[in-house]
PDB file of N, CA and C in Angstrom:
ATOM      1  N   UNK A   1     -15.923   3.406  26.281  1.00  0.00           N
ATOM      2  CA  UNK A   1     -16.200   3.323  24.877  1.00  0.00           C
ATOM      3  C   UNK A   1     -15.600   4.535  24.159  1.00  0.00           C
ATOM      4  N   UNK A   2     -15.390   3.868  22.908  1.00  0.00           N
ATOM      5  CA  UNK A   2     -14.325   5.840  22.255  1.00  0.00           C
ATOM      6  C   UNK A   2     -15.870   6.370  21.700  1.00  0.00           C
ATOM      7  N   UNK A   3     -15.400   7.670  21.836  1.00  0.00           N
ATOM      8  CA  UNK A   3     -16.680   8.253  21.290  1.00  0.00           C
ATOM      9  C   UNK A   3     -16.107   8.677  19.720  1.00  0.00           C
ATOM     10  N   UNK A   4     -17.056   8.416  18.753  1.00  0.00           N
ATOM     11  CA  UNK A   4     -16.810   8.742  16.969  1.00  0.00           C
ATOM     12  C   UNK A   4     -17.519   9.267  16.798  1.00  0.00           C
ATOM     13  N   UNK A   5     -17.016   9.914  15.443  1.00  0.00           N
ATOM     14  CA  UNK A   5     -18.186  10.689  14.743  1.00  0.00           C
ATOM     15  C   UNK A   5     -17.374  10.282  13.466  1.00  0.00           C
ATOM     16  N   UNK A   6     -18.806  10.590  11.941  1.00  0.00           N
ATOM     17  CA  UNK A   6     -18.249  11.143  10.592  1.00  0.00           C
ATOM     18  C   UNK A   6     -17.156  11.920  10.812  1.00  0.00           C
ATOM     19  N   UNK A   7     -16.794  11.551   9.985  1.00  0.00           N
ATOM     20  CA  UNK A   7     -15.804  12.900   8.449  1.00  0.00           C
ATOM     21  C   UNK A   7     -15.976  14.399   9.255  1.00  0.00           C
ATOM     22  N   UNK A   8     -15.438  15.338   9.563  1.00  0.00           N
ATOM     23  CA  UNK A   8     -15.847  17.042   9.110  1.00  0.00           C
ATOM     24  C   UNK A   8     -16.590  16.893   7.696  1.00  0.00           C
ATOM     25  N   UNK A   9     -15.860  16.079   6.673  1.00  0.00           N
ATOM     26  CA  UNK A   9     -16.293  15.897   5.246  1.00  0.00           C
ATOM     27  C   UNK A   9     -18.010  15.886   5.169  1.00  0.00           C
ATOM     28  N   UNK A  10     -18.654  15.064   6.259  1.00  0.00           N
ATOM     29  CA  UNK A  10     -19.739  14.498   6.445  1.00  0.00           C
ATOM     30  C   UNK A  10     -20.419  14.482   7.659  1.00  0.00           C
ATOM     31  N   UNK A  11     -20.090  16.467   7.701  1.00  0.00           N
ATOM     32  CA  UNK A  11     -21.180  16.953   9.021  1.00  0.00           C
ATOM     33  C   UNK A  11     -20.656  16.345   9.950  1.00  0.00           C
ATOM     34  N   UNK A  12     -19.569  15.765  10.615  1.00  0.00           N
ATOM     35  CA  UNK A  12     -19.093  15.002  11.805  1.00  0.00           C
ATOM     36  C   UNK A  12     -18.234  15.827  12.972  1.00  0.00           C
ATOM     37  N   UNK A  13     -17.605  15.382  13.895  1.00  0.00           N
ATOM     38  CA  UNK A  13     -17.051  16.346  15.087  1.00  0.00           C
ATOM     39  C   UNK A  13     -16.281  15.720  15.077  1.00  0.00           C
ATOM     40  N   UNK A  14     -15.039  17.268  14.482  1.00  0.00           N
ATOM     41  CA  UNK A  14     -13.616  17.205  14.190  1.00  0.00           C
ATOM     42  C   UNK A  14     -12.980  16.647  16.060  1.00  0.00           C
ATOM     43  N   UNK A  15     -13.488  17.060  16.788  1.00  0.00           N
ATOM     44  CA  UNK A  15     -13.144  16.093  18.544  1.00  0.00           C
ATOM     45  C   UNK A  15     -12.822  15.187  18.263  1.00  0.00           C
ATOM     46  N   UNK A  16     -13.801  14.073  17.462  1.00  0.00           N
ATOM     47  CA  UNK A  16     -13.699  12.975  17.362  1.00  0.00           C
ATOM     48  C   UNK A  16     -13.587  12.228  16.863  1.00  0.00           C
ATOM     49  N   UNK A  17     -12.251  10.342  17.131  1.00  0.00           N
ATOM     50  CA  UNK A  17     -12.132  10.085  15.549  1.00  0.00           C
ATOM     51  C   UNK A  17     -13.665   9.529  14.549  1.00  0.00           C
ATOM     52  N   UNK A  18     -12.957   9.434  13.963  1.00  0.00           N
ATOM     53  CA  UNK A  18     -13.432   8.804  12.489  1.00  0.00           C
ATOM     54  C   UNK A  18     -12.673   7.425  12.037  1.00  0.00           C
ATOM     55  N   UNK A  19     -14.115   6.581  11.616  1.00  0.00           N
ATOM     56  CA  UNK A  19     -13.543   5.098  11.798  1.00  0.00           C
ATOM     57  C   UNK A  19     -12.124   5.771  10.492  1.00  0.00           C
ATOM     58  N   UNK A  20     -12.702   5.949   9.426  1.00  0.00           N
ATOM     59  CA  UNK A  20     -11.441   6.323   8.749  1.00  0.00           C
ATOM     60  C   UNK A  20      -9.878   6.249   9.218  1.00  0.00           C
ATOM     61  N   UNK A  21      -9.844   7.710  10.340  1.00  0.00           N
ATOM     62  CA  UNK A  21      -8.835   7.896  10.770  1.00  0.00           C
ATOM     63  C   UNK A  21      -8.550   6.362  11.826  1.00  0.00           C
ATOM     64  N   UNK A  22      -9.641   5.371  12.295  1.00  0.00           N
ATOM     65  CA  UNK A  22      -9.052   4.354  13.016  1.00  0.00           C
ATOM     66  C   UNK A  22      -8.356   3.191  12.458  1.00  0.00           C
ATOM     67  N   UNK A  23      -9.105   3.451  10.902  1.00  0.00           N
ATOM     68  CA  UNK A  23      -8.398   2.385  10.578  1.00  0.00           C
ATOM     69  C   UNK A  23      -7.045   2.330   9.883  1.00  0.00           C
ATOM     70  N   UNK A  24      -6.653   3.999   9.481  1.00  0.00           N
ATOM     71  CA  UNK A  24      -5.379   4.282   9.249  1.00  0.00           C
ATOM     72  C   UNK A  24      -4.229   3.863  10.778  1.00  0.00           C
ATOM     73  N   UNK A  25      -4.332   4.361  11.619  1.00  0.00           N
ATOM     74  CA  UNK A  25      -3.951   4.274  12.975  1.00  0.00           C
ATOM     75  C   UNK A  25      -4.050   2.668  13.402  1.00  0.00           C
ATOM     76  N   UNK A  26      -5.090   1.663  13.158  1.00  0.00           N
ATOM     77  CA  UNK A  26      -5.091   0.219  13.281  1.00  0.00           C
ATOM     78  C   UNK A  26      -3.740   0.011  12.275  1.00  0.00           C
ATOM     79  N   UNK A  27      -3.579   0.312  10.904  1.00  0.00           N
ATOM     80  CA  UNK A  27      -2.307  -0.154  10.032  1.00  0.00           C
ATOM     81  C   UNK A  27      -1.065   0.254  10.705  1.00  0.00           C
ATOM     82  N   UNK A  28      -1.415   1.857  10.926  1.00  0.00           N
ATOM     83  CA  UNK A  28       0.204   1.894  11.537  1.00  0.00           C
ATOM     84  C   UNK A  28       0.673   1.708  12.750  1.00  0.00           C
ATOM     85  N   UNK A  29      -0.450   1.134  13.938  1.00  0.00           N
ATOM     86  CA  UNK A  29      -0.253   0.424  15.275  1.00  0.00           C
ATOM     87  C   UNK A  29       0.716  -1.139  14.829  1.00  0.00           C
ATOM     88  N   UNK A  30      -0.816  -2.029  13.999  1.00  0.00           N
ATOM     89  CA  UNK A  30       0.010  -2.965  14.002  1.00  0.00           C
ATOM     90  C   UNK A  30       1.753  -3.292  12.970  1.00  0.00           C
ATOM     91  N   UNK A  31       1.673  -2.057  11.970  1.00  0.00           N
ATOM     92  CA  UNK A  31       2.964  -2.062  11.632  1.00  0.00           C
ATOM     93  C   UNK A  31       4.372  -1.680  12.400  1.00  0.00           C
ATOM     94  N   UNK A  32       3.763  -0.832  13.465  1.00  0.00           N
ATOM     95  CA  UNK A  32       4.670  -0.230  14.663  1.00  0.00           C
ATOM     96  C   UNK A  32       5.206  -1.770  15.665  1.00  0.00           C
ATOM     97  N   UNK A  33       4.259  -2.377  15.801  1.00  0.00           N
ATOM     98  CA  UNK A  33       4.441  -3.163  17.095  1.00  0.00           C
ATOM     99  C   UNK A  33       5.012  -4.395  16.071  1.00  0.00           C
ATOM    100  N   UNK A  34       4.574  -4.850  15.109  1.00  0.00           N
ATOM    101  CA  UNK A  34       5.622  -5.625  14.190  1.00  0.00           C
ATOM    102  C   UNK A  34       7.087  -5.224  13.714  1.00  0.00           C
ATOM    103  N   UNK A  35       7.099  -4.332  14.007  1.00  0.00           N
ATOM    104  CA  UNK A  35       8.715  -3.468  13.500  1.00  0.00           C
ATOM    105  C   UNK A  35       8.917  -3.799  14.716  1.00  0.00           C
ATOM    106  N   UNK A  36       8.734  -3.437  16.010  1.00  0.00           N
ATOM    107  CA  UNK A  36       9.466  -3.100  17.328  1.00  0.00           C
ATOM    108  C   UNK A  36       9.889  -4.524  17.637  1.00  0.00           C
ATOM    109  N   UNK A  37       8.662  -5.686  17.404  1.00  0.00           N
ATOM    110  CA  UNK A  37       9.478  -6.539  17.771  1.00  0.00           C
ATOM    111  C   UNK A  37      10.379  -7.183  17.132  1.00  0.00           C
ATOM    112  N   UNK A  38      10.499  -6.746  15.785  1.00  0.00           N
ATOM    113  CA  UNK A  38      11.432  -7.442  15.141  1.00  0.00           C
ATOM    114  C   UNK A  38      13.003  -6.592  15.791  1.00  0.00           C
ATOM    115  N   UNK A  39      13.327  -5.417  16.015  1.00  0.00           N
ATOM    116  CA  UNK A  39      14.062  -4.791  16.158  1.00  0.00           C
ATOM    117  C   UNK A  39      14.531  -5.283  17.544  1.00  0.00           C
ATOM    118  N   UNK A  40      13.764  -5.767  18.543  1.00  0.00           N
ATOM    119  CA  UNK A  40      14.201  -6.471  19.755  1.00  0.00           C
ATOM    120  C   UNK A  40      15.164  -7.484  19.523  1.00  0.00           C
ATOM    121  N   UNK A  41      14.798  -8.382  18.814  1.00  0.00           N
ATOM    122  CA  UNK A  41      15.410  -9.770  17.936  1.00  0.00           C
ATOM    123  C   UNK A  41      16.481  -9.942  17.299  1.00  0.00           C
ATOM    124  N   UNK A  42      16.634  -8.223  16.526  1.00  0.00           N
ATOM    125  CA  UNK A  42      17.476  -7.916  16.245  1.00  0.00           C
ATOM    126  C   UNK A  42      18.684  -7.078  16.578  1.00  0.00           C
ATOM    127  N   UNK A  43      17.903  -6.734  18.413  1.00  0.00           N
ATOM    128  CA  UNK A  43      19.399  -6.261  18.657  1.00  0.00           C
ATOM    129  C   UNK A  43      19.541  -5.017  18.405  1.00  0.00           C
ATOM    130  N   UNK A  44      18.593  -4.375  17.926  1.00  0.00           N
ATOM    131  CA  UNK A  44      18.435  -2.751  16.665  1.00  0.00           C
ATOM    132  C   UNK A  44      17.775  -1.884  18.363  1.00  0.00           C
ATOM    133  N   UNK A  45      18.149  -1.413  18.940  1.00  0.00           N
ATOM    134  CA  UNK A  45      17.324  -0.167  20.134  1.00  0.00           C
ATOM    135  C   UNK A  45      16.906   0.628  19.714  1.00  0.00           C
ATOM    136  N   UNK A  46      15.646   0.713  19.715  1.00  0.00           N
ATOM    137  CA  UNK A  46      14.931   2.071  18.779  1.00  0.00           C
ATOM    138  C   UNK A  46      14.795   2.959  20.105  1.00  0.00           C
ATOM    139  N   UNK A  47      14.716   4.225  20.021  1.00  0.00           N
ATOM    140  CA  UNK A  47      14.564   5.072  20.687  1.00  0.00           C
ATOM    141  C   UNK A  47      13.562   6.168  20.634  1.00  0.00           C
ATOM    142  N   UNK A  48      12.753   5.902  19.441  1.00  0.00           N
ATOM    143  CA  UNK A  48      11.571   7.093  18.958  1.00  0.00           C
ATOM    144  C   UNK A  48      11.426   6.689  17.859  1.00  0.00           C
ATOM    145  N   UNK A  49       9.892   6.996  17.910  1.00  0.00           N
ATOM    146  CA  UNK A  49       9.034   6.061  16.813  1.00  0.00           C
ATOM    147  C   UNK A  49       7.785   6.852  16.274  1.00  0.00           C
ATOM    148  N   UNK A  50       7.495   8.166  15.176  1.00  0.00           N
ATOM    149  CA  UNK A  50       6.779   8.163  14.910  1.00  0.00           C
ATOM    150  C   UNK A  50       6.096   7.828  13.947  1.00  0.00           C
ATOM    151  N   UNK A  51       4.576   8.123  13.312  1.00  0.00           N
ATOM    152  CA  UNK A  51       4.577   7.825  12.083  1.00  0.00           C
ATOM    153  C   UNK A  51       3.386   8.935  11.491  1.00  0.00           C
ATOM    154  N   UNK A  52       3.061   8.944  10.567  1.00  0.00           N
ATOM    155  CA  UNK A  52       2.129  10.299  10.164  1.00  0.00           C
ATOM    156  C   UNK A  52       1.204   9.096   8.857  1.00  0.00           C
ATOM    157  N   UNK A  53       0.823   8.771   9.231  1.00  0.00           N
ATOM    158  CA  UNK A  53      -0.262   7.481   7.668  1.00  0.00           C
ATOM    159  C   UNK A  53      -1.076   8.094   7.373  1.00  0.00           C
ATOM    160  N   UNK A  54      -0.842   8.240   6.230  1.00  0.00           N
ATOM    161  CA  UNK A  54      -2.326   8.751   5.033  1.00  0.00           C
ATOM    162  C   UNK A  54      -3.093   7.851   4.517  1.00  0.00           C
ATOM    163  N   UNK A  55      -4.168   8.109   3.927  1.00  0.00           N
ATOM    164  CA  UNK A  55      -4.491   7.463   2.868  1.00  0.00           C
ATOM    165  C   UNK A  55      -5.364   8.229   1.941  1.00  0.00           C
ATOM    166  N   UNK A  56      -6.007   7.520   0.889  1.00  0.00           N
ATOM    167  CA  UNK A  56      -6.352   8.385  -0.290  1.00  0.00           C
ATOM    168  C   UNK A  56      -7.510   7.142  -0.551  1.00  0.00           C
ATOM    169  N   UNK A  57      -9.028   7.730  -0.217  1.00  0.00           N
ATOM    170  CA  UNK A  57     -10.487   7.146  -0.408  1.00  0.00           C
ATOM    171  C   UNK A  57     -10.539   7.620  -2.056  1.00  0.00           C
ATOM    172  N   UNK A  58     -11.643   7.138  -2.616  1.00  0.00           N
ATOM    173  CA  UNK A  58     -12.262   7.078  -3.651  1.00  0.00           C
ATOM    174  C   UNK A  58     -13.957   7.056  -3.398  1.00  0.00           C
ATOM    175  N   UNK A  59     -14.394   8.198  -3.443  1.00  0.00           N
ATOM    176  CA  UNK A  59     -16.343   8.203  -3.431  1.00  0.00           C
ATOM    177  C   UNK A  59     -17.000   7.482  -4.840  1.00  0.00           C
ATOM    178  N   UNK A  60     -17.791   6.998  -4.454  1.00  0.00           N
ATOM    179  CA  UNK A  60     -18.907   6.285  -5.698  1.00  0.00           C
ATOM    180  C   UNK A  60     -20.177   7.356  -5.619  1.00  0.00           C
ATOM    181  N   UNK A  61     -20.906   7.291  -6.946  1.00  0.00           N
ATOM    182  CA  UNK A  61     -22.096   8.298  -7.305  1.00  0.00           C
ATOM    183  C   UNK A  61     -23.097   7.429  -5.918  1.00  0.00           C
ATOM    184  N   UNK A  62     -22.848   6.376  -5.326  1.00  0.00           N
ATOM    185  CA  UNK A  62     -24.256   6.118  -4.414  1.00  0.00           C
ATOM    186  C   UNK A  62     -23.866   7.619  -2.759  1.00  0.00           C
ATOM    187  N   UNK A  63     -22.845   8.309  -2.532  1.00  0.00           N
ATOM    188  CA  UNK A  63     -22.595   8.759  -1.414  1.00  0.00           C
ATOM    189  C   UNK A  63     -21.717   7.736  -0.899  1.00  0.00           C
ATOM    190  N   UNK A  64     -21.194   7.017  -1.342  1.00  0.00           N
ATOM    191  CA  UNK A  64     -20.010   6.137  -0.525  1.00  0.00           C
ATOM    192  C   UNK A  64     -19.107   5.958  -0.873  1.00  0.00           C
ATOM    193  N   UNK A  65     -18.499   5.114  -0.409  1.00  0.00           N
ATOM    194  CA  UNK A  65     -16.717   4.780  -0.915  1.00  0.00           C
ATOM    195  C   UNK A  65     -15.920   4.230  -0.588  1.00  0.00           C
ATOM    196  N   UNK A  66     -14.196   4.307  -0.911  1.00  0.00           N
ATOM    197  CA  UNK A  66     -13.494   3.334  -0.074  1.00  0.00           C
ATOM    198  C   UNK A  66     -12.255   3.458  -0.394  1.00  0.00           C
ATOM    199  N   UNK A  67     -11.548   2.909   0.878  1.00  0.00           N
ATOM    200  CA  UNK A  67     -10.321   3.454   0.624  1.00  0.00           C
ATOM    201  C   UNK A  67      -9.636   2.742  -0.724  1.00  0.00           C
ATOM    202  N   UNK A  68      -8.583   3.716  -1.357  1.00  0.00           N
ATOM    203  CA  UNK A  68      -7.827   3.439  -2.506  1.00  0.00           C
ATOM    204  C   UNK A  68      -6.109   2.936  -1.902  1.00  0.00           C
ATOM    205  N   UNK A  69      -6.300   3.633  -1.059  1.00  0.00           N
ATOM    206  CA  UNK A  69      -4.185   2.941  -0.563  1.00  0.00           C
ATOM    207  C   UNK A  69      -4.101   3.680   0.695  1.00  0.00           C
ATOM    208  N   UNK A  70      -3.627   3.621   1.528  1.00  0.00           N
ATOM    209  CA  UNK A  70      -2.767   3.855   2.683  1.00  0.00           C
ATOM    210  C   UNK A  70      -0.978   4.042   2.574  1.00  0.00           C
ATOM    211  N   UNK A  71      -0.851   4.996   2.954  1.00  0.00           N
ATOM    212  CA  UNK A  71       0.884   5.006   3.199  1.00  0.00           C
ATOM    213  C   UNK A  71       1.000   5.236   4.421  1.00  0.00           C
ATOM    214  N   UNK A  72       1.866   4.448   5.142  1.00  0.00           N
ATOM    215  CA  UNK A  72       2.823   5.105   6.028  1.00  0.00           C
ATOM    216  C   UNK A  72       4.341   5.237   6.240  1.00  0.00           C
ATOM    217  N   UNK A  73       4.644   6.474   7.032  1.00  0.00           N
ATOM    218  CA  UNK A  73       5.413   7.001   7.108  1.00  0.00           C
ATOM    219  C   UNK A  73       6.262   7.231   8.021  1.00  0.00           C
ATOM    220  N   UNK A  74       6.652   5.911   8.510  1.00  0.00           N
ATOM    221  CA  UNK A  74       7.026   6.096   9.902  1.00  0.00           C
ATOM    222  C   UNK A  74       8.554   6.666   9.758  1.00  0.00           C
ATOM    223  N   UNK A  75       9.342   7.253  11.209  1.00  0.00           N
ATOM    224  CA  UNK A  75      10.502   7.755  11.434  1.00  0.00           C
ATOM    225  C   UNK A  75      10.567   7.409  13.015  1.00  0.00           C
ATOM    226  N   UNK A  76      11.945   6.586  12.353  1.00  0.00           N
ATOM    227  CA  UNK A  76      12.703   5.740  13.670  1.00  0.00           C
ATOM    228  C   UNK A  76      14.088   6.611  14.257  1.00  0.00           C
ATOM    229  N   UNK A  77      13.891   6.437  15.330  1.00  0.00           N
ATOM    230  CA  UNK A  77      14.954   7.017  15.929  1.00  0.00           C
ATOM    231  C   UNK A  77      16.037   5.690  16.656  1.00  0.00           C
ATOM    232  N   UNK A  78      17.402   5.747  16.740  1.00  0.00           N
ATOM    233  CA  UNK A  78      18.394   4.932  16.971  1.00  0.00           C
ATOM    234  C   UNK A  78      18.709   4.832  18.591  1.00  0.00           C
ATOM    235  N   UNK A  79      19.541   4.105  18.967  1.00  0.00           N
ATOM    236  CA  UNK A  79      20.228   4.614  20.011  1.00  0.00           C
ATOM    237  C   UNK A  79      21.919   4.595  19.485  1.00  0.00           C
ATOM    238  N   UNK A  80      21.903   3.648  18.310  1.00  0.00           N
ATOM    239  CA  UNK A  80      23.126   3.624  17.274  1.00  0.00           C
ATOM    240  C   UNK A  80      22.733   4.207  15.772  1.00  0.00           C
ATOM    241  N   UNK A  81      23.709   5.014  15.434  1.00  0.00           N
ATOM    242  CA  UNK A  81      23.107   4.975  14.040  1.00  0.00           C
ATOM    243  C   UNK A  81      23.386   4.388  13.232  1.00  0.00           C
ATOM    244  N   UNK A  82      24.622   3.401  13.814  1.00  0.00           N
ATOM    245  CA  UNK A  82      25.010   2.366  12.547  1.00  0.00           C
ATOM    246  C   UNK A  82      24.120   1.517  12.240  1.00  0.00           C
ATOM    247  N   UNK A  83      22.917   1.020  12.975  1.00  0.00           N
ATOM    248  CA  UNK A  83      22.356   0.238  12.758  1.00  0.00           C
ATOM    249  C   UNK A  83      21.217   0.665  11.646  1.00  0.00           C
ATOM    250  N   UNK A  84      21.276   1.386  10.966  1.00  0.00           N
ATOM    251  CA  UNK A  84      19.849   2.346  10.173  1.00  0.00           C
ATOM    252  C   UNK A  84      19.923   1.623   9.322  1.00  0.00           C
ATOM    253  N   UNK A  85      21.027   1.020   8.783  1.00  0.00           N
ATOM    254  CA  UNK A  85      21.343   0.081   7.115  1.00  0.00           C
ATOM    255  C   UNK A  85      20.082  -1.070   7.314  1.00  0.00           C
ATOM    256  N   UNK A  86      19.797  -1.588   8.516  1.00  0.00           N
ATOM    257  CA  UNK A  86      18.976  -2.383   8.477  1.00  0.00           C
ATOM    258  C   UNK A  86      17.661  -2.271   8.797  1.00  0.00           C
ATOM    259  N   UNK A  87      17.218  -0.989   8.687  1.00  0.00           N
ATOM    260  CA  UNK A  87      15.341  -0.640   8.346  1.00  0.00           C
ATOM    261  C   UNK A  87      15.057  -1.109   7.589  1.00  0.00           C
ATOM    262  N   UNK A  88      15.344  -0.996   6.480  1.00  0.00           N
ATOM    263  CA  UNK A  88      14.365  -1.093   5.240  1.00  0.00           C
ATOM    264  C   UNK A  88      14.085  -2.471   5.096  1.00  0.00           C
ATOM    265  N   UNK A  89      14.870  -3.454   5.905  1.00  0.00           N
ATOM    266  CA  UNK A  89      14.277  -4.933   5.568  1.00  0.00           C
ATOM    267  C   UNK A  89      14.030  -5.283   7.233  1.00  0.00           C
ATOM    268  N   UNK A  90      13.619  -4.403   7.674  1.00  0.00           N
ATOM    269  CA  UNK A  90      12.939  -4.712   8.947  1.00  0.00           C
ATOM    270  C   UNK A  90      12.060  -4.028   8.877  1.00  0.00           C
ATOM    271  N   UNK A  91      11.504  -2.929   7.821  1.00  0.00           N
ATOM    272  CA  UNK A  91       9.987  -2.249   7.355  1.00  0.00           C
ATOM    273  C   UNK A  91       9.560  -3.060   6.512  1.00  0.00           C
ATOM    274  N   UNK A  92      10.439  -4.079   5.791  1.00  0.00           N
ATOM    275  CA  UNK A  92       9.627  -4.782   4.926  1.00  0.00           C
ATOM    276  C   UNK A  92       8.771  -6.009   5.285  1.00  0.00           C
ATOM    277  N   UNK A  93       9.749  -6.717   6.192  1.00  0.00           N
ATOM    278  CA  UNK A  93       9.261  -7.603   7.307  1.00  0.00           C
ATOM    279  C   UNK A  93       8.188  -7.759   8.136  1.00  0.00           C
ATOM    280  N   UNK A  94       8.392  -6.229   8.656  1.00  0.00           N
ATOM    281  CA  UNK A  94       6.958  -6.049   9.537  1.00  0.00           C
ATOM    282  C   UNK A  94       5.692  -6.062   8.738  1.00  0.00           C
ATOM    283  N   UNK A  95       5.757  -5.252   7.763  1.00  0.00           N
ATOM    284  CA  UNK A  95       4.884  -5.290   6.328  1.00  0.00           C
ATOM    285  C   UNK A  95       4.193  -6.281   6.088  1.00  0.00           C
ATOM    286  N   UNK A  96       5.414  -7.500   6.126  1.00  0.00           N
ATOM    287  CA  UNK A  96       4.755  -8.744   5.475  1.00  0.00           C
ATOM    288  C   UNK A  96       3.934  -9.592   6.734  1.00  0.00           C
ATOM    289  N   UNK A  97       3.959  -9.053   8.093  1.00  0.00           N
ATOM    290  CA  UNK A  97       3.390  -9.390   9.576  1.00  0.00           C
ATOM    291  C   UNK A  97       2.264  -8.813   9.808  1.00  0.00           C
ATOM    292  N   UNK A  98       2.105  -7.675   9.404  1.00  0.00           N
ATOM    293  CA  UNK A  98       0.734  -7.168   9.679  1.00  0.00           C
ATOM    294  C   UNK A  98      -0.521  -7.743   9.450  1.00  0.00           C
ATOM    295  N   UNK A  99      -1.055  -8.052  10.391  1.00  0.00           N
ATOM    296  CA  UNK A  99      -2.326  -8.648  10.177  1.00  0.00           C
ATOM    297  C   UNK A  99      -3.627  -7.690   9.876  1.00  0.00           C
ATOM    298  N   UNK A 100      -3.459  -6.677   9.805  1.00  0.00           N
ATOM    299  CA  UNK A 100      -4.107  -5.391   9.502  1.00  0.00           C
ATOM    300  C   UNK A 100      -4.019  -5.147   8.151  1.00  0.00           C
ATOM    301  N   UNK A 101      -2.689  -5.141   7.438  1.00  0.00           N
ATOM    302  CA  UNK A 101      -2.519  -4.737   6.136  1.00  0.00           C
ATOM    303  C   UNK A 101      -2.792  -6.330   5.608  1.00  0.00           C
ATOM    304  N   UNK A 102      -2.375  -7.305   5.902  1.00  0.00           N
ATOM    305  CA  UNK A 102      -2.958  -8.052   4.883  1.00  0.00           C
ATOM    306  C   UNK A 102      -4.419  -8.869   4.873  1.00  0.00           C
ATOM    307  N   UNK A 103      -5.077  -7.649   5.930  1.00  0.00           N
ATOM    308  CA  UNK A 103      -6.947  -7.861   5.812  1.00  0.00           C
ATOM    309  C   UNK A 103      -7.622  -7.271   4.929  1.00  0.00           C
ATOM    310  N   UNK A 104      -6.753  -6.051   4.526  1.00  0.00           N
ATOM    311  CA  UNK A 104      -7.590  -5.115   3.559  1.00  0.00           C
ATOM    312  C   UNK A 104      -7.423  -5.651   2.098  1.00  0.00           C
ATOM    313  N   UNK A 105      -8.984  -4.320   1.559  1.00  0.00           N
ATOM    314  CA  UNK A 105      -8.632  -4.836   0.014  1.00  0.00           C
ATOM    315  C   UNK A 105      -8.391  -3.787  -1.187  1.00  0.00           C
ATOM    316  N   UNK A 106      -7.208  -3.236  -0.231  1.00  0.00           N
ATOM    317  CA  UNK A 106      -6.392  -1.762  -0.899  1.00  0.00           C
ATOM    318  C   UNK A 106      -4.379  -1.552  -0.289  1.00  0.00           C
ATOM    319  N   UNK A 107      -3.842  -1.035  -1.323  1.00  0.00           N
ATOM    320  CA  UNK A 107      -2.923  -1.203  -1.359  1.00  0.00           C
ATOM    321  C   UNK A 107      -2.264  -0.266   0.235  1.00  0.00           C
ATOM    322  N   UNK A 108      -1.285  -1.107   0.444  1.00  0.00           N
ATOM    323  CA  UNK A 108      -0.959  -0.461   2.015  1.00  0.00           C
ATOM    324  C   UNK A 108       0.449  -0.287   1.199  1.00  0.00           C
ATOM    325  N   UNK A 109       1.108   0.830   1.784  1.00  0.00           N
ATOM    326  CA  UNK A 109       2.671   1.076   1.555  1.00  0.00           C
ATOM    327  C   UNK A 109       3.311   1.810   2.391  1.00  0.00           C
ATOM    328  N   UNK A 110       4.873   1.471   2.817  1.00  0.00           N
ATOM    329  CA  UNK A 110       5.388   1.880   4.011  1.00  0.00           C
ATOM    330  C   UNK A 110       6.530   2.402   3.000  1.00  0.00           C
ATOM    331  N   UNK A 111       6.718   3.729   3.530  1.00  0.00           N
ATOM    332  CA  UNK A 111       7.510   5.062   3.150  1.00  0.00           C
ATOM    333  C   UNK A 111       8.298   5.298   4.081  1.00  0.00           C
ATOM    334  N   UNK A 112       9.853   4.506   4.895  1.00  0.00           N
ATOM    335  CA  UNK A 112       9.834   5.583   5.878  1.00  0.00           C
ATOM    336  C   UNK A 112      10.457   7.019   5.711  1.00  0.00           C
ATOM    337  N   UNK A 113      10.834   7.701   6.340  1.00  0.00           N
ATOM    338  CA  UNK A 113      11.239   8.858   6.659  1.00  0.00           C
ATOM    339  C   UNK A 113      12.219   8.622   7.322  1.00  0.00           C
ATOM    340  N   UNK A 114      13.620   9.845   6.850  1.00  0.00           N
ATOM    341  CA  UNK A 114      14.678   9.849   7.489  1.00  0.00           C
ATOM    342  C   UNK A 114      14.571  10.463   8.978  1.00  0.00           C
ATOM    343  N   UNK A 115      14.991  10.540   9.929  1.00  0.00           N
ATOM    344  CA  UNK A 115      15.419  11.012  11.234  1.00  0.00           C
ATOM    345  C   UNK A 115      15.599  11.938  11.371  1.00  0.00           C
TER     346      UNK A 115
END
């Protein structure tokens, strides 16, 4: 079982995640593994894959809240670099695959980052 805790924000142990941080990491898993396989398909060899996803909550006067948007930020690495012309509609693709981003009811956006 993973062990969680709150926020640091909310008395919690920085050790451990936070659904927060899981459900940033659930968006950019399943946006990762929707990119990769499209890039198989396409013939594109990725070679390194990270990503760094934020997001930006909003608190209500009851002590609660919710997320406002998610970005991620992933950075792909080649084994060609000619092939880079065709990220951005293979980030858009995966985008539109995620079954993660299109569960939520806040804006998800994919930023990538150059190499």
């Amino acid at each position: 079982m993973l062990q969680g805790s709150s926020d640091p924000v909310f008395r919690g142990d920085s050790k451990r995640y936070n659904p927060e941080e899981l459900l940033l990491a659930a968006l950019s898993t399943c946006h990762m593994l929707s990119f990769l396989h499209l890039c198989a398909e396409a013939g594109v060899i990725v070679v390194g894959y990270e990503d760094e996803p934020s997001g930006v909550m909003v608190l209500d006067g009851s002590g609660g809240g919710r997320f406002h948007e998610a970005v991620l930020h992933p950075m792909v690495r080649l084994a060609n670099a000619d092939a880079a012309a065709r990220l951005p509609a293979l980030h858009e693709r995966a985008h539109e695959l995620c079954f993660i981003a299109a569960s939520v009811n806040f804006t998800v956006r994919c930023e990538p980052r150059g190499a």
